[in-house]
PDB file of N, CA and C in Angstrom:
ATOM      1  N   UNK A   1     -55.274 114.150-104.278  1.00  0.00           N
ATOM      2  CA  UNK A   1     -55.144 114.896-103.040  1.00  0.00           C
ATOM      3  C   UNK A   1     -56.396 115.761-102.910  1.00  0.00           C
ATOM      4  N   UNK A   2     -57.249 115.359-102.006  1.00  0.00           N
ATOM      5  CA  UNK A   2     -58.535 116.216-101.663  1.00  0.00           C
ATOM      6  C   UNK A   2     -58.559 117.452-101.237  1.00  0.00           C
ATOM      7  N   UNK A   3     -58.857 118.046-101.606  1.00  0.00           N
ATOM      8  CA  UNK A   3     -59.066 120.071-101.439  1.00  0.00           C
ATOM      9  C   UNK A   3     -57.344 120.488-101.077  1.00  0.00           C
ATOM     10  N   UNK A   4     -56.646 119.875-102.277  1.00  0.00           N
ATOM     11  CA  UNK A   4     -55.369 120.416-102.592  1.00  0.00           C
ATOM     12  C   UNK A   4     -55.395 122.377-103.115  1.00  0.00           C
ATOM     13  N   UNK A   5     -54.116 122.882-103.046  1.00  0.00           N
ATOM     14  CA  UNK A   5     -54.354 124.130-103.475  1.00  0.00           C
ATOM     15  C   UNK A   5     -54.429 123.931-104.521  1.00  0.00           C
ATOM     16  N   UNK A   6     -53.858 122.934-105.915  1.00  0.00           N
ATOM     17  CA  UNK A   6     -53.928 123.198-106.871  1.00  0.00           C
ATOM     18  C   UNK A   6     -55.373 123.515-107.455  1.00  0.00           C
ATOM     19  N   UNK A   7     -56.930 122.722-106.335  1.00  0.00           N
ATOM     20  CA  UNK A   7     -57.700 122.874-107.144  1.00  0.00           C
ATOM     21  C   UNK A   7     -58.355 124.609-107.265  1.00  0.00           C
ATOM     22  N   UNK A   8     -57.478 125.232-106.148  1.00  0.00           N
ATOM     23  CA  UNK A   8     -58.226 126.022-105.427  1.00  0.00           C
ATOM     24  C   UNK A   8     -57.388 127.907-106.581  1.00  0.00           C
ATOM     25  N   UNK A   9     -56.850 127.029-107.571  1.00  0.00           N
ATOM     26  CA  UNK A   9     -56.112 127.978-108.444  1.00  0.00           C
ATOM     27  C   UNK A   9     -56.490 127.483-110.340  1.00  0.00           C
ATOM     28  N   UNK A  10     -57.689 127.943-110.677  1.00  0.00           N
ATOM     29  CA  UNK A  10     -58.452 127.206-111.852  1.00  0.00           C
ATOM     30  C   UNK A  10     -57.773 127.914-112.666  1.00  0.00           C
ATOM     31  N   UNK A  11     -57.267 129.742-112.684  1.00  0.00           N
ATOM     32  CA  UNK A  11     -57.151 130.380-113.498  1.00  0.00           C
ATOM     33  C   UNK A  11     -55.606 130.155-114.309  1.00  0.00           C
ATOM     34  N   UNK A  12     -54.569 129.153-113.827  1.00  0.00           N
ATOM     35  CA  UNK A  12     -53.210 128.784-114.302  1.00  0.00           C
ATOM     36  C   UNK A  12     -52.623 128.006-113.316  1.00  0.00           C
ATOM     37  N   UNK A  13     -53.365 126.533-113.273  1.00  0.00           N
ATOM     38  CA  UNK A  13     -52.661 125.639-112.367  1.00  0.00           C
ATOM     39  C   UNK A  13     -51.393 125.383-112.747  1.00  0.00           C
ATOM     40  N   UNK A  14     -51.086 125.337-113.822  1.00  0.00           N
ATOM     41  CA  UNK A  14     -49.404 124.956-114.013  1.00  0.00           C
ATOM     42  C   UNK A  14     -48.364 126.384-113.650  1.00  0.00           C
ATOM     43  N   UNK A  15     -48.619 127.570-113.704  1.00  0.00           N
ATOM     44  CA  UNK A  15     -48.311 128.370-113.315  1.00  0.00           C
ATOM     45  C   UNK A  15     -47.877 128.699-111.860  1.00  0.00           C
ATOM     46  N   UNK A  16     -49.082 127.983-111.008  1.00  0.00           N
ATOM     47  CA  UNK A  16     -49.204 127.958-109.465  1.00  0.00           C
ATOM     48  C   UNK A  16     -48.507 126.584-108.824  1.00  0.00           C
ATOM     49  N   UNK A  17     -48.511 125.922-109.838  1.00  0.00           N
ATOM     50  CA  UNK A  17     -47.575 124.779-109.588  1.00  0.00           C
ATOM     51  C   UNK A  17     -46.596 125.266-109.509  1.00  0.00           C
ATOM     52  N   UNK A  18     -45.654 126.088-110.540  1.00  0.00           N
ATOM     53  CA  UNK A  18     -44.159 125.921-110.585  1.00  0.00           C
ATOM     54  C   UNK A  18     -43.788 127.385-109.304  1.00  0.00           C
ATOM     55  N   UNK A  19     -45.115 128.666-108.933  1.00  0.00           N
ATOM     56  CA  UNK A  19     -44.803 128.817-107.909  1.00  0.00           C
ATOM     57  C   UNK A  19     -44.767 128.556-106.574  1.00  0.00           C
ATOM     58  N   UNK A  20     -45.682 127.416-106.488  1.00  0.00           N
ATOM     59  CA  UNK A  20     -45.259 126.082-104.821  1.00  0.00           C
ATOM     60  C   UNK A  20     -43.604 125.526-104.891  1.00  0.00           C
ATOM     61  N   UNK A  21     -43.598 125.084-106.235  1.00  0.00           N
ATOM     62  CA  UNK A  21     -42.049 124.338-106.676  1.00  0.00           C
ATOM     63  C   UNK A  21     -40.922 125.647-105.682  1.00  0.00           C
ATOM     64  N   UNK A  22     -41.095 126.501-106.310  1.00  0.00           N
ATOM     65  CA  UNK A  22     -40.266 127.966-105.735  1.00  0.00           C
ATOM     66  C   UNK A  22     -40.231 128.215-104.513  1.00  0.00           C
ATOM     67  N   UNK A  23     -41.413 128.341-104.114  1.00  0.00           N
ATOM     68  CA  UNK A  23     -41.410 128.543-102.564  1.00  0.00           C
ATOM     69  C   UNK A  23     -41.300 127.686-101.532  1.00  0.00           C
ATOM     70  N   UNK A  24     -41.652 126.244-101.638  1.00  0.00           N
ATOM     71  CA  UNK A  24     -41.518 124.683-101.452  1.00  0.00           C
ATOM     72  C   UNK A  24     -40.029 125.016-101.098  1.00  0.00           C
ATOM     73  N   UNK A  25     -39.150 125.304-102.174  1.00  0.00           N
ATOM     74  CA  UNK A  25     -37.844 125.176-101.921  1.00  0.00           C
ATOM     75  C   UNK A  25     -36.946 126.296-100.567  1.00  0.00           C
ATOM     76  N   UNK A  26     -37.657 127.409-100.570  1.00  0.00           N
ATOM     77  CA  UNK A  26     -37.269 127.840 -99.225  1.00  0.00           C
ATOM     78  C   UNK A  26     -37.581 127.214 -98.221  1.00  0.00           C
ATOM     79  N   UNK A  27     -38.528 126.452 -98.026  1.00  0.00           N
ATOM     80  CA  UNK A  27     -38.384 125.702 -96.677  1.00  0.00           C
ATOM     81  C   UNK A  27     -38.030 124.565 -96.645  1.00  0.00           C
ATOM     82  N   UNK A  28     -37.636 123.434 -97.306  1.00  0.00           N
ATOM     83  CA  UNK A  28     -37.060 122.318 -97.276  1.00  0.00           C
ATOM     84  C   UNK A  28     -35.992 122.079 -98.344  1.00  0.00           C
ATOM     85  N   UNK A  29     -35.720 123.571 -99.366  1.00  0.00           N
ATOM     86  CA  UNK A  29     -34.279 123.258 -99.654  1.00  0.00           C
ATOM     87  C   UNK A  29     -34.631 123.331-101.849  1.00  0.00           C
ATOM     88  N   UNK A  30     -33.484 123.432-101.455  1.00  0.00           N
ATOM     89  CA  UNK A  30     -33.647 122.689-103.200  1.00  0.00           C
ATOM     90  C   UNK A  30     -33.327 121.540-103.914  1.00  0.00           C
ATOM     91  N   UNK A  31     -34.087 120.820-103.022  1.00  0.00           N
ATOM     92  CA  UNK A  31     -33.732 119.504-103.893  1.00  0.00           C
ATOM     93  C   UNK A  31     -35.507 118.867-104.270  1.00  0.00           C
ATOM     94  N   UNK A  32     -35.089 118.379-105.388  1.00  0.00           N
ATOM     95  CA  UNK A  32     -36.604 118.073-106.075  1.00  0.00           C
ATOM     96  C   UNK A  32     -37.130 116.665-105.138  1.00  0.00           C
ATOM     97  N   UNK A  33     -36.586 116.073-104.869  1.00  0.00           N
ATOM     98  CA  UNK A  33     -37.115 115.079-104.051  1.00  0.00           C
ATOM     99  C   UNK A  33     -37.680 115.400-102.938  1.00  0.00           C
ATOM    100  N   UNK A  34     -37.546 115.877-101.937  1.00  0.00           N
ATOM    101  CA  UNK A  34     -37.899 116.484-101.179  1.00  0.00           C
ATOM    102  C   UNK A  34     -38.912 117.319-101.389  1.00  0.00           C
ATOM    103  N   UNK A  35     -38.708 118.549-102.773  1.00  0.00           N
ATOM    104  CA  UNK A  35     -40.205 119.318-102.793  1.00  0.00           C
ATOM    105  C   UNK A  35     -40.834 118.169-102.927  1.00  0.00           C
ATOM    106  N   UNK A  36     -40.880 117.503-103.792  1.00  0.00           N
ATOM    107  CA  UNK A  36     -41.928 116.401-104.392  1.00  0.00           C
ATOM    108  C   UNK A  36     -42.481 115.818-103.164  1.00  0.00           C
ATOM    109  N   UNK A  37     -42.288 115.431-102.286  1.00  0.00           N
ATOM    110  CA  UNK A  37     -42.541 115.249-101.231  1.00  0.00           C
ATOM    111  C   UNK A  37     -43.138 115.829-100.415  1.00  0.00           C
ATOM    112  N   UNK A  38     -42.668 117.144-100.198  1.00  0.00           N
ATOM    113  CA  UNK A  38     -43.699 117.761 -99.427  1.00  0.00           C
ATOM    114  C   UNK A  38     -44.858 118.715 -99.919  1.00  0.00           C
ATOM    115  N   UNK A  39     -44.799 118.608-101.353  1.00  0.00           N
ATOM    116  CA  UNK A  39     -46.146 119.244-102.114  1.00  0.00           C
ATOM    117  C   UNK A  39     -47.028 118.056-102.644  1.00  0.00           C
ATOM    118  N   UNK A  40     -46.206 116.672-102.365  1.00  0.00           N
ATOM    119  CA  UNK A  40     -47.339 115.728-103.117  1.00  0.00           C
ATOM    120  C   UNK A  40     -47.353 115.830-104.918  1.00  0.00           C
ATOM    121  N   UNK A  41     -46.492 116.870-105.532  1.00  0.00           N
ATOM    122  CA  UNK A  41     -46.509 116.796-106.846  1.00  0.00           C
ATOM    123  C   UNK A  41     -45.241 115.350-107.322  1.00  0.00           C
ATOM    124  N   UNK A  42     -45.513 115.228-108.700  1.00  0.00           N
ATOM    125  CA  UNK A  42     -45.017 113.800-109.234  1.00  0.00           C
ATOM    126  C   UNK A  42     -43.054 114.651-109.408  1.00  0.00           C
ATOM    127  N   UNK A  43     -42.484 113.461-108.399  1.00  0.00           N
ATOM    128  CA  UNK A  43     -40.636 113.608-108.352  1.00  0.00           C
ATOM    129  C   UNK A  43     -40.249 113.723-110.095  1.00  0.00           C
ATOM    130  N   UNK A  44     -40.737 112.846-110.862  1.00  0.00           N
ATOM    131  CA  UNK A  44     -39.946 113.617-112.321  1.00  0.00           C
ATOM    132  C   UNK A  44     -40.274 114.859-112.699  1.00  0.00           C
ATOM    133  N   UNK A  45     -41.622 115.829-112.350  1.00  0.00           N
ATOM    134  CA  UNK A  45     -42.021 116.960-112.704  1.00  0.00           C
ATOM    135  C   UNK A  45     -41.467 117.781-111.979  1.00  0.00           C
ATOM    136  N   UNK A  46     -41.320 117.654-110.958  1.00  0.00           N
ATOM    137  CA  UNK A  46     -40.691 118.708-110.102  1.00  0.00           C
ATOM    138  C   UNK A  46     -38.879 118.776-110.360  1.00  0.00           C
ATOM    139  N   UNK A  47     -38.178 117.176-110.686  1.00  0.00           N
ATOM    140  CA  UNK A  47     -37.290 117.474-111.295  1.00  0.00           C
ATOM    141  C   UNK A  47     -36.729 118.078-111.965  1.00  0.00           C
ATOM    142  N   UNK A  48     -37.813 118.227-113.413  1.00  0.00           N
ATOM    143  CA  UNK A  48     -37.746 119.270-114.350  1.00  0.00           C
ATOM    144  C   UNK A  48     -37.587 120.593-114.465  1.00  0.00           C
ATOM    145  N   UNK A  49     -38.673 120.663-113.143  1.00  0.00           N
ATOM    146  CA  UNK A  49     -38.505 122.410-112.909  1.00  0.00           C
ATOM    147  C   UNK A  49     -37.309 122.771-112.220  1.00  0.00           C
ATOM    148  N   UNK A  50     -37.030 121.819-111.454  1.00  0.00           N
ATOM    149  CA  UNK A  50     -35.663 122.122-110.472  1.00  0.00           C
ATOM    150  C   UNK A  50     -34.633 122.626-111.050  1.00  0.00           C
ATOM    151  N   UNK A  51     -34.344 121.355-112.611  1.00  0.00           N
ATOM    152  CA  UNK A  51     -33.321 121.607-113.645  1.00  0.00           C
ATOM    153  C   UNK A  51     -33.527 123.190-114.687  1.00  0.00           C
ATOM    154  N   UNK A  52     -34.819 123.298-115.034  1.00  0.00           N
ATOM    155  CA  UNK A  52     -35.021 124.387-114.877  1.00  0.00           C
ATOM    156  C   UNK A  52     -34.640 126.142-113.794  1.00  0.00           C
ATOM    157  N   UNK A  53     -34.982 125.558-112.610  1.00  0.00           N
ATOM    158  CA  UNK A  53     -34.671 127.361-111.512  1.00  0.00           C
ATOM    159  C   UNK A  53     -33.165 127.281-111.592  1.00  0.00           C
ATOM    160  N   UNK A  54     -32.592 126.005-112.027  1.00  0.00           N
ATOM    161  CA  UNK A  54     -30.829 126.193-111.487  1.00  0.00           C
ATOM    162  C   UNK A  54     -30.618 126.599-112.292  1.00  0.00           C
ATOM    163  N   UNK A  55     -30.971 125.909-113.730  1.00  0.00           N
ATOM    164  CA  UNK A  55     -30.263 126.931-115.279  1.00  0.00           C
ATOM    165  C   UNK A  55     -30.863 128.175-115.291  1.00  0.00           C
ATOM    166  N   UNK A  56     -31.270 128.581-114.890  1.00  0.00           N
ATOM    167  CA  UNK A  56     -32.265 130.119-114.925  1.00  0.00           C
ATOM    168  C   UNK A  56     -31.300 130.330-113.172  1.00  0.00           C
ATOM    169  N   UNK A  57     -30.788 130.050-112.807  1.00  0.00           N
ATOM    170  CA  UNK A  57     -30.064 130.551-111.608  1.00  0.00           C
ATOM    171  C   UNK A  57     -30.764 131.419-110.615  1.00  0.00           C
ATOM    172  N   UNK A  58     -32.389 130.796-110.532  1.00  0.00           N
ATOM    173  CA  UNK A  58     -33.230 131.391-109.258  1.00  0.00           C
ATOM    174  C   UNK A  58     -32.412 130.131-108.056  1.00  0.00           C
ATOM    175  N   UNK A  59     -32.187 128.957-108.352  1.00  0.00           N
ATOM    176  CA  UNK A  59     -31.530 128.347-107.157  1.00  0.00           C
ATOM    177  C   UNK A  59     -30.139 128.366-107.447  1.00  0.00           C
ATOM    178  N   UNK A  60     -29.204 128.531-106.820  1.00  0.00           N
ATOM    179  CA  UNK A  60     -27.960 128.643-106.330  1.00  0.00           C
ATOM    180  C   UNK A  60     -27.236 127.662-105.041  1.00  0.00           C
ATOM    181  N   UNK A  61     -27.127 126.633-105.806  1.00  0.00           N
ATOM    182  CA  UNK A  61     -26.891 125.525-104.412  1.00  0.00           C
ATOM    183  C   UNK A  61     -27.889 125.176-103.485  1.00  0.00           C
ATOM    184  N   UNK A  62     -27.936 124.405-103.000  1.00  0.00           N
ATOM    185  CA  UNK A  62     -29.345 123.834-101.986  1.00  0.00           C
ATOM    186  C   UNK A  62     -30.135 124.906-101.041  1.00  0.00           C
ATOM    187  N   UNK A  63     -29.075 125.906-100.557  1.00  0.00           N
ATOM    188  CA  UNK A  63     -30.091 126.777 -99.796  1.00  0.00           C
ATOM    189  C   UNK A  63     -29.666 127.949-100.322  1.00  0.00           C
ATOM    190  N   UNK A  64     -29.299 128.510-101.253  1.00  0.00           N
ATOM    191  CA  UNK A  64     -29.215 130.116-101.777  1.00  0.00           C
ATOM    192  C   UNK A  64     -30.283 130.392-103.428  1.00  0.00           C
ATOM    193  N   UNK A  65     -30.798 131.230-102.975  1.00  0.00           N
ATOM    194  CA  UNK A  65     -31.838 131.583-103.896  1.00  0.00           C
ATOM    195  C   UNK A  65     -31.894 132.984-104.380  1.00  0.00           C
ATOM    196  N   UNK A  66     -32.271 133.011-105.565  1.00  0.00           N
ATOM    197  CA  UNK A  66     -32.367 134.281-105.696  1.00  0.00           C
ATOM    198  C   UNK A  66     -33.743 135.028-106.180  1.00  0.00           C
ATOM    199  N   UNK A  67     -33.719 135.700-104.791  1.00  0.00           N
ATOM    200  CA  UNK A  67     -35.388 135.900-104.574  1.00  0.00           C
ATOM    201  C   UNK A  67     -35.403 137.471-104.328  1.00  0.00           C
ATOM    202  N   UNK A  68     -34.587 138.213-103.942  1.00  0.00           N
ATOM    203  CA  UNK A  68     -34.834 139.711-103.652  1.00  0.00           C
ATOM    204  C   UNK A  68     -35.530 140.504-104.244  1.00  0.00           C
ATOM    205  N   UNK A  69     -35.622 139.882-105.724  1.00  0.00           N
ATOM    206  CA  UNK A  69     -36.602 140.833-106.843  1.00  0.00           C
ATOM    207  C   UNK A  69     -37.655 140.871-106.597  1.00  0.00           C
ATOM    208  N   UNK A  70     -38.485 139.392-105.719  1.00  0.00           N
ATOM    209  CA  UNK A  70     -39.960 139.242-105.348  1.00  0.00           C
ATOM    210  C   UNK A  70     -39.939 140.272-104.746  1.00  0.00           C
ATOM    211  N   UNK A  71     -39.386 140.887-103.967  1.00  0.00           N
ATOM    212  CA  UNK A  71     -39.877 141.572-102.565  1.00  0.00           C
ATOM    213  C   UNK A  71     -39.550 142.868-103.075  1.00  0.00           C
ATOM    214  N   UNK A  72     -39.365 143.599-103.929  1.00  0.00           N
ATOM    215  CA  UNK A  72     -39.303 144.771-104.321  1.00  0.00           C
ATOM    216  C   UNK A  72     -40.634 145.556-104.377  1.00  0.00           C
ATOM    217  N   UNK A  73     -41.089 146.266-103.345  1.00  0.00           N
ATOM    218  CA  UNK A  73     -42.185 147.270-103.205  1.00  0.00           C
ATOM    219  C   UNK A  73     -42.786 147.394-105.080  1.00  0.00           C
ATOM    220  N   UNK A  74     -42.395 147.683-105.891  1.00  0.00           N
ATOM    221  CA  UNK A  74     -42.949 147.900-107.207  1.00  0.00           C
ATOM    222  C   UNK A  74     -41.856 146.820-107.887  1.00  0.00           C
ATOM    223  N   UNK A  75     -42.987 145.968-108.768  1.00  0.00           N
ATOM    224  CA  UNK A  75     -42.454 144.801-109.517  1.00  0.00           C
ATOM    225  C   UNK A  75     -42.260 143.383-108.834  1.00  0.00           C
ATOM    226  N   UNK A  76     -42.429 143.759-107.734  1.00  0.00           N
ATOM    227  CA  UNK A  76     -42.141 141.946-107.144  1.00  0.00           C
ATOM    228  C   UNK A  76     -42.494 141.114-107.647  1.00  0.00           C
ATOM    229  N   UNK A  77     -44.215 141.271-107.656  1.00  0.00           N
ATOM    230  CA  UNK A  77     -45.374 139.860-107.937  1.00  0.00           C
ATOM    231  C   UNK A  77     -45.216 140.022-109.572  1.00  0.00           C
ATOM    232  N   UNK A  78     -44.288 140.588-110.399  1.00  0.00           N
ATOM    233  CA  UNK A  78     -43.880 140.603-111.998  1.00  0.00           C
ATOM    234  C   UNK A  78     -42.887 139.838-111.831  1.00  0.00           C
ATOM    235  N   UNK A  79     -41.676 139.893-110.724  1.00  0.00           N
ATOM    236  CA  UNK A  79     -40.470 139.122-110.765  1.00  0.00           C
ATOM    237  C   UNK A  79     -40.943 137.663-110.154  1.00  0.00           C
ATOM    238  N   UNK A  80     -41.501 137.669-109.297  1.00  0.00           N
ATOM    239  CA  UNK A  80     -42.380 136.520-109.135  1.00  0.00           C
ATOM    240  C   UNK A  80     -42.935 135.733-110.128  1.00  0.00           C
ATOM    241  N   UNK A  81     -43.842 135.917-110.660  1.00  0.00           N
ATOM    242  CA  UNK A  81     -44.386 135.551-112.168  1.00  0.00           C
ATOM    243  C   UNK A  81     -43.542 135.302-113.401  1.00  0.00           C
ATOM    244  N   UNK A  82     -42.580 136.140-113.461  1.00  0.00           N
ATOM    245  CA  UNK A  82     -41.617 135.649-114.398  1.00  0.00           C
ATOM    246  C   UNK A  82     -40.603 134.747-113.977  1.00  0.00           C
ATOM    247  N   UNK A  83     -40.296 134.265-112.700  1.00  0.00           N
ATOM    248  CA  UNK A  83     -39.593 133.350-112.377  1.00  0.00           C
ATOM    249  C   UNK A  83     -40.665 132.354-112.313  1.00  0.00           C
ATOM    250  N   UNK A  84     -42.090 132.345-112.182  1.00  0.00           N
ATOM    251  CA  UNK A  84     -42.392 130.852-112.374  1.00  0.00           C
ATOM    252  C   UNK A  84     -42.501 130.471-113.657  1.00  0.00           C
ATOM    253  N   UNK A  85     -42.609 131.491-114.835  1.00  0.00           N
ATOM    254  CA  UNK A  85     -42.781 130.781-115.897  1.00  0.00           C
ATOM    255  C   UNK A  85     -41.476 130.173-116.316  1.00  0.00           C
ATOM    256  N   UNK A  86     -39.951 131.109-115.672  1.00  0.00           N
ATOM    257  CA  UNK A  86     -38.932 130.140-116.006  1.00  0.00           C
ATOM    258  C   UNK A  86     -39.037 128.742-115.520  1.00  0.00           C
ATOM    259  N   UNK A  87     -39.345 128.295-114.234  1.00  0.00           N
ATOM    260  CA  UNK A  87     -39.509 126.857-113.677  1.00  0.00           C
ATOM    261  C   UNK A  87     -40.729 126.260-114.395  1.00  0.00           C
ATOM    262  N   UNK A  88     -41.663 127.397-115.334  1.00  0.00           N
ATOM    263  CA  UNK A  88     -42.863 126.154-115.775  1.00  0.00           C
ATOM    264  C   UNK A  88     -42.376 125.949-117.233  1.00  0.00           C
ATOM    265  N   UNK A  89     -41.257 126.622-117.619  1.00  0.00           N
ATOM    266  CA  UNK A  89     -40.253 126.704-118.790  1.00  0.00           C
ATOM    267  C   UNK A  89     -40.952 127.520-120.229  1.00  0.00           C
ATOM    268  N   UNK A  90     -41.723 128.192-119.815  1.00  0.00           N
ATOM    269  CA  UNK A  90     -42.118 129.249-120.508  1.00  0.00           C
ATOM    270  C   UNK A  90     -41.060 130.252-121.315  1.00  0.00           C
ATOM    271  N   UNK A  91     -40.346 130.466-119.900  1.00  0.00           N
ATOM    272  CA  UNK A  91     -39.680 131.692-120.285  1.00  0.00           C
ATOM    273  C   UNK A  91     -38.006 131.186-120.117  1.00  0.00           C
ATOM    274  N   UNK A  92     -37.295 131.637-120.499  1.00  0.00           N
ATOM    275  CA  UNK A  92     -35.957 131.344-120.104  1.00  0.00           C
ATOM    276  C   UNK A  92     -35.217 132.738-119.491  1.00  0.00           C
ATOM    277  N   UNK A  93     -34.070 132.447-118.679  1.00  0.00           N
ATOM    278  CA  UNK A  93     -33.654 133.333-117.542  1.00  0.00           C
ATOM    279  C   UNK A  93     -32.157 133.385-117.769  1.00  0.00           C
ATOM    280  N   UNK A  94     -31.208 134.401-119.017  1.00  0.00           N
ATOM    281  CA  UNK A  94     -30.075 134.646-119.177  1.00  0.00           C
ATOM    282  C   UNK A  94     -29.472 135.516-118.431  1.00  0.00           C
ATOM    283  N   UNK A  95     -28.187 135.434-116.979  1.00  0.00           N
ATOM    284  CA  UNK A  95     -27.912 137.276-116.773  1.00  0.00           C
ATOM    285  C   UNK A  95     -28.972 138.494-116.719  1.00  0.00           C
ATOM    286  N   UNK A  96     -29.938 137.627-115.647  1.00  0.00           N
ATOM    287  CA  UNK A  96     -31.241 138.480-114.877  1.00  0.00           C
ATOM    288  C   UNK A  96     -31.985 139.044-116.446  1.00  0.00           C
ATOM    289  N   UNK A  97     -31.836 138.020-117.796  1.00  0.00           N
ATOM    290  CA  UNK A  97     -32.687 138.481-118.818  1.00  0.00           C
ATOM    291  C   UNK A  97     -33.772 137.443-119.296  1.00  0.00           C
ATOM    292  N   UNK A  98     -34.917 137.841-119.197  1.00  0.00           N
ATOM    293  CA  UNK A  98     -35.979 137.186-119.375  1.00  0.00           C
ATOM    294  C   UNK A  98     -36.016 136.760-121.205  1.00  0.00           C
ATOM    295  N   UNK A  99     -36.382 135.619-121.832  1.00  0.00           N
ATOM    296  CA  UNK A  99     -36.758 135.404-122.593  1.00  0.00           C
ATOM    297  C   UNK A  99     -37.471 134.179-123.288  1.00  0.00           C
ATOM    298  N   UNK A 100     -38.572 133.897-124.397  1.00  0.00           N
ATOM    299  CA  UNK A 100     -38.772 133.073-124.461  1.00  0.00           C
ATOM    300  C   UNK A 100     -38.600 131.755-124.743  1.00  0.00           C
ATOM    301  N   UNK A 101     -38.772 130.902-124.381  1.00  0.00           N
ATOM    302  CA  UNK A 101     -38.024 129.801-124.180  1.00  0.00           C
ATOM    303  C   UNK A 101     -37.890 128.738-125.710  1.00  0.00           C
ATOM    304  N   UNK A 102     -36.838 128.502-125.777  1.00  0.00           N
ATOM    305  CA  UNK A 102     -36.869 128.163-126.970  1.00  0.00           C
ATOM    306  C   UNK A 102     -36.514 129.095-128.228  1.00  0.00           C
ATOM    307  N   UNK A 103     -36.160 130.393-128.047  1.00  0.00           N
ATOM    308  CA  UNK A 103     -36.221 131.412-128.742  1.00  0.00           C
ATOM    309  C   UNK A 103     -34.717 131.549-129.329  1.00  0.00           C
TER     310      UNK A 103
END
């Protein structure tokens, strides 16, 4: 894909991946087929992450998300960031508790 955003994010493309995956899903939903589709990323990868935001319970059924933390005047773009590393499976997401994955 020619002058995609991914190239246009050198400093943690997999990072910026799994936050398109996130935001992808507010406008066409949560289903991985569909992101995959409309970001052009590969349907088993985006699968993954999908299976990922639901067990980490940032998605909640096809259109409920849980996103309010982004938008918090202080800490958003932290709650942001830590929800993509849950979808890039970095981190894992127990009862709004962050930890590392695999841990």
């Amino acid at each position: 894909m020619e002058g995609s955003l991914d190239e246009k994010c050198d400093e943690n493309p997999e990072l910026f991946k799994a936050g398109v995956v996130l935001v992808a899903a507010l406008s066409v939903g949560a289903n991985a087929d569909r992101i995959a589709k409309f970001t052009g990323y590969n349907r088993d990868e985006v699968r993954v992450m999908a299976k990922r935001a639901r067990a980490g319970k940032l998605w909640i059924g096809h259109n409920r998300f849980d996103i309010d933390p982004w938008f918090q005047e202080e800490g958003g773009q932290i709650a942001f960031t830590l929800d993509c590393m849950v979808v890039q499976g970095k981190l894992e997401r127990v009862d709004d508790v962050y930890d590392v994955a695999g841990a």
